[in-house]
Protein backbone atom coordinates (compact mmCIF):
# COMPACT_ATOMS: atom_id res chain seq x y z
CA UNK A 1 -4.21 -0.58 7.26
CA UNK A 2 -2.37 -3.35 5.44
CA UNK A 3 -0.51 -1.81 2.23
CA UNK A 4 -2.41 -3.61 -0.52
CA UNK A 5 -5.44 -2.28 1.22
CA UNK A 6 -3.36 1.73 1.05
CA UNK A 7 -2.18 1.15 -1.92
CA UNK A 8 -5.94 0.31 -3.74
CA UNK A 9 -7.28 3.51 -2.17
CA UNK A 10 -3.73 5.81 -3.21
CA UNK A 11 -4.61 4.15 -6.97
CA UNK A 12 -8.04 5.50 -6.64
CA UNK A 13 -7.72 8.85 -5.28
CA UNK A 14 -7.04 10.69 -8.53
CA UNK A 15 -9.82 9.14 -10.95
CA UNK A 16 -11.97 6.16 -11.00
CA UNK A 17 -10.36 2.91 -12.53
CA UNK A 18 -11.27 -0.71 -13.56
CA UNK A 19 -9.69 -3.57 -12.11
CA UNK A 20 -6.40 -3.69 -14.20
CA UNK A 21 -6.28 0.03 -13.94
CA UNK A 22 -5.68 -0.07 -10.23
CA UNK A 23 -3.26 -3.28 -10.87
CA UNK A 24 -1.10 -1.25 -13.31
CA UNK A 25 -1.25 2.11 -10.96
CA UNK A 26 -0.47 -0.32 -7.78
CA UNK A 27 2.84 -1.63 -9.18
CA UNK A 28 3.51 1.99 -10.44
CA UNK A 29 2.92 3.73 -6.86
CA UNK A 30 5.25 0.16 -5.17
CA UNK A 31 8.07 0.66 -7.54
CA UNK A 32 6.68 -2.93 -8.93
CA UNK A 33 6.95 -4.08 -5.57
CA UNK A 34 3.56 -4.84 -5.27
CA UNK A 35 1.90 -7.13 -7.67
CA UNK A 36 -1.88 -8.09 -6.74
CA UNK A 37 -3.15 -11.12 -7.99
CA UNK A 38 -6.52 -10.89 -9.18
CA UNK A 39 -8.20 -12.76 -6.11
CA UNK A 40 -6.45 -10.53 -4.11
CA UNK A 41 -7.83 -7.37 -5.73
CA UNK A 42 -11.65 -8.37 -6.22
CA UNK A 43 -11.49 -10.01 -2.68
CA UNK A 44 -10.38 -6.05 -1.41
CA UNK A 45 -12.44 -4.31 -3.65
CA UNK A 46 -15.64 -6.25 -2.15
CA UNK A 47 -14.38 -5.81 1.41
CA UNK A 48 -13.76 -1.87 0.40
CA UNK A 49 -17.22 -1.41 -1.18
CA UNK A 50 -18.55 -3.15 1.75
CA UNK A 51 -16.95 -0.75 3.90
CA UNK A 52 -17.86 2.07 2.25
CA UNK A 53 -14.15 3.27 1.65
CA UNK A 54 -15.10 2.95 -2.70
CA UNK A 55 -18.35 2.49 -4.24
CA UNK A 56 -18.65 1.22 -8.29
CA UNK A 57 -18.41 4.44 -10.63
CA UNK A 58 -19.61 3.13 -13.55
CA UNK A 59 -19.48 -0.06 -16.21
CA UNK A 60 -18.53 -0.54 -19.81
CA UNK A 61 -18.38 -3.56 -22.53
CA UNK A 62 -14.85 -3.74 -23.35
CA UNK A 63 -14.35 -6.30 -26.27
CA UNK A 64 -17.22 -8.18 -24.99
CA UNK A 65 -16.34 -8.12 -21.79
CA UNK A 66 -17.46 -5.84 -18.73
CA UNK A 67 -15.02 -3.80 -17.30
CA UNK A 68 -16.52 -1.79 -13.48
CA UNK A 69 -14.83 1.55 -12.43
CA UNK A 70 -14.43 2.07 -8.96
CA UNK A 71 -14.03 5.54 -7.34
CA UNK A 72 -13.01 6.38 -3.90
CA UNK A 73 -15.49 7.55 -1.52
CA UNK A 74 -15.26 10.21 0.67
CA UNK A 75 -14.68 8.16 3.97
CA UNK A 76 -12.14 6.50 1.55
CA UNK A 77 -10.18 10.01 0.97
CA UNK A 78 -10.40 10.29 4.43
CA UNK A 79 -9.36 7.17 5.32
CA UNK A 80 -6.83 7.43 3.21
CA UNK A 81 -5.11 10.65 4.65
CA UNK A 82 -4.85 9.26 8.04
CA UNK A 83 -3.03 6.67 7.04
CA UNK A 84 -0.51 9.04 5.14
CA UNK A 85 -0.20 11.02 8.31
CA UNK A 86 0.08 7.53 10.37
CA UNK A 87 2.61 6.42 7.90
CA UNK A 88 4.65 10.29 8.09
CA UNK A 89 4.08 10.32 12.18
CA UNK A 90 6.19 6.73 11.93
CA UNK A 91 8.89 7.59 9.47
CA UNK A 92 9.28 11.16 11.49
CA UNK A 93 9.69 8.66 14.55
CA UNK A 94 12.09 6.04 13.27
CA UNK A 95 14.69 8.54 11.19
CA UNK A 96 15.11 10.40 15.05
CA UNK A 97 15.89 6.89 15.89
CA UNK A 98 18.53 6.18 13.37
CA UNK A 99 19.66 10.24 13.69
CA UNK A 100 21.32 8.97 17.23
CA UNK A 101 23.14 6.07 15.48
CA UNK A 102 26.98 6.82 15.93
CA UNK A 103 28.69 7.80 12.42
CA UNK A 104 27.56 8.19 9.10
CA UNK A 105 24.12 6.60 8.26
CA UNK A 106 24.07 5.95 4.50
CA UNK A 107 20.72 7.21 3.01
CA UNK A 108 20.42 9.20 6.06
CA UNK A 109 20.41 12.69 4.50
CA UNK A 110 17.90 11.77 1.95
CA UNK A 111 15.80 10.51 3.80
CA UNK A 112 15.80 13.97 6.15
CA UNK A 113 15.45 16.11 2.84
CA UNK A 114 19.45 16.35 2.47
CA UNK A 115 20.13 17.49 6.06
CA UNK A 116 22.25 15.29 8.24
């Protein structure tokens, strides 16, 4: 799963959101590391609805203009937590790696919860 594409689905798990919404919670959940464009978003929230990972919530008239909710389906939430445990199963693998690296690693003990 590419990370815009875990990153739209982590924005959605807690509560339905319109297009900025998820755009604002994106760069939130990044650190601002993430910024979508607009084509990027609508062009993943099409290919999302498509497959069936979120599904339109509802629609409102926002100062004229219409603003859709999306909310995360249920093969989205599941979707969603194998990719966390993907994404844990790799980090678990890669800090054992860097644990055998001779002398102090810095960041080491916070990334293993303090233990080094």
């Amino acid at each position: 799963m590419q990370e815009p594409t875990f990153l739209i689905l982590a924005a959605l798990a807690g509560e339905p959101r319109h297009g900025y919404g998820i755009v604002r919670t994106v760069a939130d959940l990044s650190g601002g590391e993430v910024k979508l464009r607009p084509g990027t978003l609508y062009g993943a929230l099409d290919r999302l609805t498509e497959q069936g990972l979120i599904e339109p919530d509802r629609e409102e008239a926002v100062e004229g203009r219409l603003r859709r909710y999306y909310r995360l389906t249920t093969d989205g939430a599941s979707a969603l937590g194998a990719e966390i445990e993907r994404l844990e199963r790799r980090a678990d693998a890669a800090r054992g790696q860097l644990r055998r690296r001779p002398g102090i690693v810095p960041g080491l003990s916070r990334l293993a919860g303090g233990v080094a």
